[in-house]
N, C-alpha and C. Protein backbone atom coordinates (compact mmCIF):
# COMPACT_ATOMS: atom_id res chain seq x y z
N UNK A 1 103.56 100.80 85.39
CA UNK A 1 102.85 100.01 84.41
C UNK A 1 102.69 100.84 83.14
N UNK A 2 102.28 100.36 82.49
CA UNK A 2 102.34 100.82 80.45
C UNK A 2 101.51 101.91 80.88
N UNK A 3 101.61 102.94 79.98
CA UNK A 3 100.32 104.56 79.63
C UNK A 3 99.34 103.54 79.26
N UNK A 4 97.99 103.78 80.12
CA UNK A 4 97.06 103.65 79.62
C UNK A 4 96.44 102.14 80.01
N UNK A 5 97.10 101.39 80.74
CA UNK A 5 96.82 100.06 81.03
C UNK A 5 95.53 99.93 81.70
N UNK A 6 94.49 99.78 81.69
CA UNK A 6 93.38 99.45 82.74
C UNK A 6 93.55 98.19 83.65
N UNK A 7 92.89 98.61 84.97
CA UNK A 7 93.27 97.52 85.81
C UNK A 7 92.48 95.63 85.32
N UNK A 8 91.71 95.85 84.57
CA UNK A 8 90.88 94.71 84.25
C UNK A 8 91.91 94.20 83.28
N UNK A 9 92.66 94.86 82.44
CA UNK A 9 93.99 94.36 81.50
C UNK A 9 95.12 94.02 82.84
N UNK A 10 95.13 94.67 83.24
CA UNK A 10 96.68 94.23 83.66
C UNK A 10 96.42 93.51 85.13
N UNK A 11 95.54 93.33 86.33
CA UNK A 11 95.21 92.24 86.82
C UNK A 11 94.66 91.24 86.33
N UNK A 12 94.36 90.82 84.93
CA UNK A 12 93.21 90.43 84.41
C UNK A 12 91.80 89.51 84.91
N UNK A 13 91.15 90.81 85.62
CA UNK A 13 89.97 90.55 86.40
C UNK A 13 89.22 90.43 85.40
N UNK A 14 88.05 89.32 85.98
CA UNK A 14 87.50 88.73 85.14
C UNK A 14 86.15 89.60 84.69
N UNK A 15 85.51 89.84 83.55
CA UNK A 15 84.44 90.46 83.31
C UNK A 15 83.00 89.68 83.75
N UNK A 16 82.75 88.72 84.21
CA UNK A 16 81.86 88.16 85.32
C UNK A 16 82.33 87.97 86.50
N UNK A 17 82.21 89.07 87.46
CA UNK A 17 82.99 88.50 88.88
C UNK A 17 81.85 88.19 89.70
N UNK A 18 82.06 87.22 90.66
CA UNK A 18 81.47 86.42 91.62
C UNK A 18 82.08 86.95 92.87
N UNK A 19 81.69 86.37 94.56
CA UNK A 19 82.73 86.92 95.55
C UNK A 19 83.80 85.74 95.37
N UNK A 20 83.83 85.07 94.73
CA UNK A 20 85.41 83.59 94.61
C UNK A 20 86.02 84.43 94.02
N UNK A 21 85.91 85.35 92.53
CA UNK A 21 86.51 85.17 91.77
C UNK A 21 88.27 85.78 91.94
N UNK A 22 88.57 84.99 90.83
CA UNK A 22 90.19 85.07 91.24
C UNK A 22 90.47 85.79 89.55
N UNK A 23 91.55 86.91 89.71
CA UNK A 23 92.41 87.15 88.84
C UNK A 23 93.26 86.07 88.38
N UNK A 24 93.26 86.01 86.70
CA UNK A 24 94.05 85.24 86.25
C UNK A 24 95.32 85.78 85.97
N UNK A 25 96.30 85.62 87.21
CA UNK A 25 97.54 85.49 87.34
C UNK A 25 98.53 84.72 87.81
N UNK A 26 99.44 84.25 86.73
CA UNK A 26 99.71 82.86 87.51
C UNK A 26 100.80 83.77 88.55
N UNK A 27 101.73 82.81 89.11
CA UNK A 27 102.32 83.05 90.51
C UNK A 27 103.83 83.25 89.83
N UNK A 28 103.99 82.56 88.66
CA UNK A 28 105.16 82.58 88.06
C UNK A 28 105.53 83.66 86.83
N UNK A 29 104.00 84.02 86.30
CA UNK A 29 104.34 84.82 85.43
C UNK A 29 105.07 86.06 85.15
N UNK A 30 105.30 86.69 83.97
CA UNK A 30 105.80 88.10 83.68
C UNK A 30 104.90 89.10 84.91
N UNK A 31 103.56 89.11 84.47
CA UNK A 31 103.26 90.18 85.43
C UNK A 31 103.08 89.31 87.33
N UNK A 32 102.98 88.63 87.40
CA UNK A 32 103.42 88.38 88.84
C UNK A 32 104.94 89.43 89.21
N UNK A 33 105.75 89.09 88.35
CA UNK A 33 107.13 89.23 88.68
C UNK A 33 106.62 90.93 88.60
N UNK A 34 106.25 91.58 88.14
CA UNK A 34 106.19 93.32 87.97
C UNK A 34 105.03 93.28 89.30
N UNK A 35 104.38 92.46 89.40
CA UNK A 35 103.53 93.32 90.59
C UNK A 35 103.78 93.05 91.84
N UNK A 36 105.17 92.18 92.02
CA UNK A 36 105.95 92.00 92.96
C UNK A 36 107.16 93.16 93.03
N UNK A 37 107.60 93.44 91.99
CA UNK A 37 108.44 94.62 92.11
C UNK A 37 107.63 95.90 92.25
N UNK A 38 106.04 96.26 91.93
CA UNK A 38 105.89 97.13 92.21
C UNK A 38 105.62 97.33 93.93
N UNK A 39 105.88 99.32 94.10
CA UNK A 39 105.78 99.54 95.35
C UNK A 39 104.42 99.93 95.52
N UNK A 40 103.50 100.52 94.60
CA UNK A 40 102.50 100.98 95.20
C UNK A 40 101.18 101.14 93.78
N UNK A 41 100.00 100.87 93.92
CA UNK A 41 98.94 100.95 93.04
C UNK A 41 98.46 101.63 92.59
N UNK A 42 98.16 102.53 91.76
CA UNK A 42 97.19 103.70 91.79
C UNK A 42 95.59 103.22 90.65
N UNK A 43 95.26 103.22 91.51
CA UNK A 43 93.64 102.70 90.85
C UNK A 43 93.18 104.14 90.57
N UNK A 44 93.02 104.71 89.45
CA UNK A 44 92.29 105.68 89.37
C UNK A 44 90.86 105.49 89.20
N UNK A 45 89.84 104.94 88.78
CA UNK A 45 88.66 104.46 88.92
C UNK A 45 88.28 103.83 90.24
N UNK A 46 88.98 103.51 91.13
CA UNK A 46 88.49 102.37 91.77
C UNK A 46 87.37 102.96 92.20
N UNK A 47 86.82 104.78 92.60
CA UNK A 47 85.26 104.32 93.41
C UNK A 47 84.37 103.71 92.63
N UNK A 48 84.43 103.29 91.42
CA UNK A 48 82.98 103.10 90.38
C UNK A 48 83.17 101.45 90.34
N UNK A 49 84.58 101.00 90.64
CA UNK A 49 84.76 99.52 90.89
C UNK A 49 84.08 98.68 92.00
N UNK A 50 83.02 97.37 91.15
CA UNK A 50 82.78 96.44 92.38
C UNK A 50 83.55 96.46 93.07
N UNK A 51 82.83 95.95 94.68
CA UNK A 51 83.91 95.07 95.14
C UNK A 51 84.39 94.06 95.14
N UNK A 52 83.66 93.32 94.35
CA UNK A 52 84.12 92.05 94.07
C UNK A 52 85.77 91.93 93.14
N UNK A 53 85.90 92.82 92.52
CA UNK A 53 86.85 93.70 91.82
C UNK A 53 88.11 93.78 92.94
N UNK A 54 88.06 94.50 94.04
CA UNK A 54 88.84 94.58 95.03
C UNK A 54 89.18 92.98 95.51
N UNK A 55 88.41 92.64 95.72
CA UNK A 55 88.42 91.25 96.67
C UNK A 55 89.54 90.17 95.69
N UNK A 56 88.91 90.37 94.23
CA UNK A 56 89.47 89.11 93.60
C UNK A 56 91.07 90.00 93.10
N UNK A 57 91.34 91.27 93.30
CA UNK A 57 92.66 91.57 93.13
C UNK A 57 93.58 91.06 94.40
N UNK A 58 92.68 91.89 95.50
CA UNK A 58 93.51 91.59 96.88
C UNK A 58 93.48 89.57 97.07
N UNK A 59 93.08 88.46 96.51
CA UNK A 59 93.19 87.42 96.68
C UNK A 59 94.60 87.38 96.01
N UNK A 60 94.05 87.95 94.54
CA UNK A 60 95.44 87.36 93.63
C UNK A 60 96.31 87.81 94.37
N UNK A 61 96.44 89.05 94.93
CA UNK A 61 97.60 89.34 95.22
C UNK A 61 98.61 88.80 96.36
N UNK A 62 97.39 88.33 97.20
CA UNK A 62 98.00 87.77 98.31
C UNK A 62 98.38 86.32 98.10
N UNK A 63 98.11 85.66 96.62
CA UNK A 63 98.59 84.55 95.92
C UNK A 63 100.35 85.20 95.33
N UNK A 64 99.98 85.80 95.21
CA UNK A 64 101.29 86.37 93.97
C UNK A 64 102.43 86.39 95.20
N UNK A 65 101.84 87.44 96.06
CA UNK A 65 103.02 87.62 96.94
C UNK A 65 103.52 86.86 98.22
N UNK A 66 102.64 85.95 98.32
CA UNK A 66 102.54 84.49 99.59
C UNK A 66 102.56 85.32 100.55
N UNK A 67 101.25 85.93 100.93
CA UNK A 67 100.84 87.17 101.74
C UNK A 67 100.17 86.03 103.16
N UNK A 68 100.33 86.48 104.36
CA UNK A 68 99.73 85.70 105.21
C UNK A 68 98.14 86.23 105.46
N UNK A 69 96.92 85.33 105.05
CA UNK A 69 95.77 85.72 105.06
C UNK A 69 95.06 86.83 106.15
N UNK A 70 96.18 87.52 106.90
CA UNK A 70 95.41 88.05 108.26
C UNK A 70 96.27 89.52 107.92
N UNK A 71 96.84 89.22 107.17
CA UNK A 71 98.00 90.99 106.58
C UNK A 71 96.66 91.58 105.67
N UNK A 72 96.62 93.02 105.37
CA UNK A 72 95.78 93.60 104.96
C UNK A 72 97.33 94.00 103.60
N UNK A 73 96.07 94.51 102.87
CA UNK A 73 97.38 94.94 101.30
C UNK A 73 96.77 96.25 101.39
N UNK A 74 95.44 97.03 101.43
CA UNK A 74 95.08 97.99 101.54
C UNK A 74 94.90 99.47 102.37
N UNK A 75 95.88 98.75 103.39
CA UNK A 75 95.72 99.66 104.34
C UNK A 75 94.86 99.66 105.55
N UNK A 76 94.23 100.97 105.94
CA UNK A 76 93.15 100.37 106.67
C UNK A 76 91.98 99.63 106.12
N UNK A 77 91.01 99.37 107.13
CA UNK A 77 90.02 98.51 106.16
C UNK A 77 88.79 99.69 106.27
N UNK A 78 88.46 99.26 105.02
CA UNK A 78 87.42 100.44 104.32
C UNK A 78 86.06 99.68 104.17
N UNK A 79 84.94 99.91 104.04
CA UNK A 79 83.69 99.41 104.01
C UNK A 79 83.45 99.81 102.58
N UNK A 80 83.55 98.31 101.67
CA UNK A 80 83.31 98.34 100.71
C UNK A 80 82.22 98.15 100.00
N UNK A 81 80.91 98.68 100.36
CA UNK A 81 79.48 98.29 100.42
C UNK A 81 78.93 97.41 100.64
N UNK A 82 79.35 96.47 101.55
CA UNK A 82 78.59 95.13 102.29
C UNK A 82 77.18 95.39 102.25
């Protein structure tokens, strides 16, 4: 991704997140198509990130990539301050 991109730019997570909320990415777009070719994420901020933040990326994503709802994108599962 571009020098310098923040994840709130380039998932474009929303600056009021809810637990629904969804990244506005469509399924067809330019960056759909790059975050389907990408192999791997690097969130450098993510500990200071809600989780609601996580949740509404890992939705989009599992929109973007027609992910089956029971596949994890993260790996193991981590306790994200419930």
């Amino acid at each position: 991704m571009d020098s310098g991109t923040t994840t709130h730019s380039r998932f474009k997570i929303p600056i009021n997140l809810t637990a629904d909320s969804l990244c506005r990415v469509e399924a067809l777009s330019d960056v759909a198509t790059l975050l389907r070719a990408t192999s791997a994420i690097i969130w450098d901020e993510a500990p200071m990130a809600h989780k609601h933040c996580y949740e509404a990326v890992d939705r989009t994503m599992r929109d973007v990539m027609r992910i089956d709802r029971t596949a994890t994108l993260w790996g193991q599962g981590r306790d994200l301050g419930r």
